[in-house]
Protein backbone atom coordinates (compact mmCIF):
# COMPACT_ATOMS: atom_id res chain seq x y z
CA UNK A 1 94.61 100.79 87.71
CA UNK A 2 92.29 99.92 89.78
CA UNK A 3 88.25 100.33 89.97
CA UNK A 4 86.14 101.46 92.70
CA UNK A 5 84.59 98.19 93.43
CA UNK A 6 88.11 96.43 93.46
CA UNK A 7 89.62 99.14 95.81
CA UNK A 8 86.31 98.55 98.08
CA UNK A 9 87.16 94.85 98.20
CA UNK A 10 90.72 95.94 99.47
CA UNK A 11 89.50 98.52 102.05
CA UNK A 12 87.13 95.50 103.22
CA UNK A 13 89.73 92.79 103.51
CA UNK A 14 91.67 95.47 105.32
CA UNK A 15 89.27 96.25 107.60
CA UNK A 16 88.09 92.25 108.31
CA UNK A 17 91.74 90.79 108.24
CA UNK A 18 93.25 93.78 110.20
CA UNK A 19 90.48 94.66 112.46
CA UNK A 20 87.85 92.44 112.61
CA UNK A 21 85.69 95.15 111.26
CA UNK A 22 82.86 94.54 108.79
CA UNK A 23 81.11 97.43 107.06
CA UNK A 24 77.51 97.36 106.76
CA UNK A 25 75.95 97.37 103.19
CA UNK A 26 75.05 100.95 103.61
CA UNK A 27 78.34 101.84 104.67
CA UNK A 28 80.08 99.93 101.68
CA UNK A 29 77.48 101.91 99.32
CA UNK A 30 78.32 105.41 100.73
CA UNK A 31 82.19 104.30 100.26
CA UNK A 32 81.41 103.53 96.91
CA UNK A 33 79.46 106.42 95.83
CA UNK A 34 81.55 109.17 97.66
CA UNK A 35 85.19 107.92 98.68
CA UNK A 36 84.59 108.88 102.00
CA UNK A 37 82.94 106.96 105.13
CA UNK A 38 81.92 108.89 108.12
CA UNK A 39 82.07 106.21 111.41
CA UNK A 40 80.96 107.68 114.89
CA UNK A 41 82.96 107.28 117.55
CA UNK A 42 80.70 104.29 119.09
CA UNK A 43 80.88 102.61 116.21
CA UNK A 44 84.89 102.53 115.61
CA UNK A 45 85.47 102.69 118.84
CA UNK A 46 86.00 98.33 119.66
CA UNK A 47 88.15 98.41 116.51
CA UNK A 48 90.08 101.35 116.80
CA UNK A 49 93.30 100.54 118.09
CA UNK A 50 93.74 97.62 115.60
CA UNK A 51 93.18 100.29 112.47
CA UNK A 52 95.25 102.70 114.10
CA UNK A 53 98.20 100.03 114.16
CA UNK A 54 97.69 98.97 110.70
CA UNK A 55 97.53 102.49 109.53
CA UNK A 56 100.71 103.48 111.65
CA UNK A 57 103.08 99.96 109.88
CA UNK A 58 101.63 99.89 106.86
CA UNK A 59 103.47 102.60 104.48
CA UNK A 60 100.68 105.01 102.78
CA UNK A 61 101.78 104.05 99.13
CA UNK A 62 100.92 100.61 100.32
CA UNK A 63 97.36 101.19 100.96
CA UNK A 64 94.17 102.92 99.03
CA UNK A 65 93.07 104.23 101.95
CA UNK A 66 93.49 106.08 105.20
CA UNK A 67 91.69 107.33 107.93
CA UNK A 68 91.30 110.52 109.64
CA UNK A 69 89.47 111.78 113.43
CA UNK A 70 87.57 115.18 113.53
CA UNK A 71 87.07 117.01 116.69
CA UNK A 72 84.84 119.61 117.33
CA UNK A 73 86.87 123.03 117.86
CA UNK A 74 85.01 124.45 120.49
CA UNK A 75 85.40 122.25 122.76
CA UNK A 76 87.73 119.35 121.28
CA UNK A 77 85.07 116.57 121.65
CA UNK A 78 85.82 113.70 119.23
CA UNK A 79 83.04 114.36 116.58
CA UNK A 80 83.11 111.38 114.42
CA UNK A 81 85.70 109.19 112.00
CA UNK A 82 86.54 109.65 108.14
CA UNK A 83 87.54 106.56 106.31
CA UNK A 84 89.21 108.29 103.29
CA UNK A 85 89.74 106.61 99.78
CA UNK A 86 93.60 107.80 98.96
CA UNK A 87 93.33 110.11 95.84
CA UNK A 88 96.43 108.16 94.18
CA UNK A 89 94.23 104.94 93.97
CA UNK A 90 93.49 105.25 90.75
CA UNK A 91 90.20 104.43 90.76
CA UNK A 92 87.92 104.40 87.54
């Protein structure tokens, strides 16, 4: 089992090793406090093809988390990113 600040250290080495992508402080704490991580589409947008490979050869029960792309219905305009915490993590 593992905690939240141990499955933040995973989602970060993720992120760096697979992506080059380093989450600001404020977007570590807002993981932390909430499980979720909402990323515009500027932001994610250098790194995005990288995560979406990880995501897409890495099986889900390998990872603690996931991530997910919202687009606004009335017109289908990518609205933003969700980095998700997977709710079998475990986390205490």
């Amino acid at each position: 089992m593992q905690t939240m600040n141990e499955i933040l250290e995973e989602v970060n080495e993720d992120l760096q090793l697979q992506a080059n992508l380093l989450l600001t402080d404020s977007e570590q704490q807002a993981l932390l406090n909430s499980g979720l991580l909402f990323l515009t589409a500027e932001r994610i947008k250098p790194y995005i093809a990288k995560i979406r490979n990880y995501l897409r050869e890495t099986p889900q029960e390998d990872r603690v988390w996931t991530m997910y792309k919202a687009t606004d219905i009335s017109n289908n305009l990518l609205g933003f990113y969700a980095l998700v915490l997977n709710n079998d993590s475990n986390c205490n």
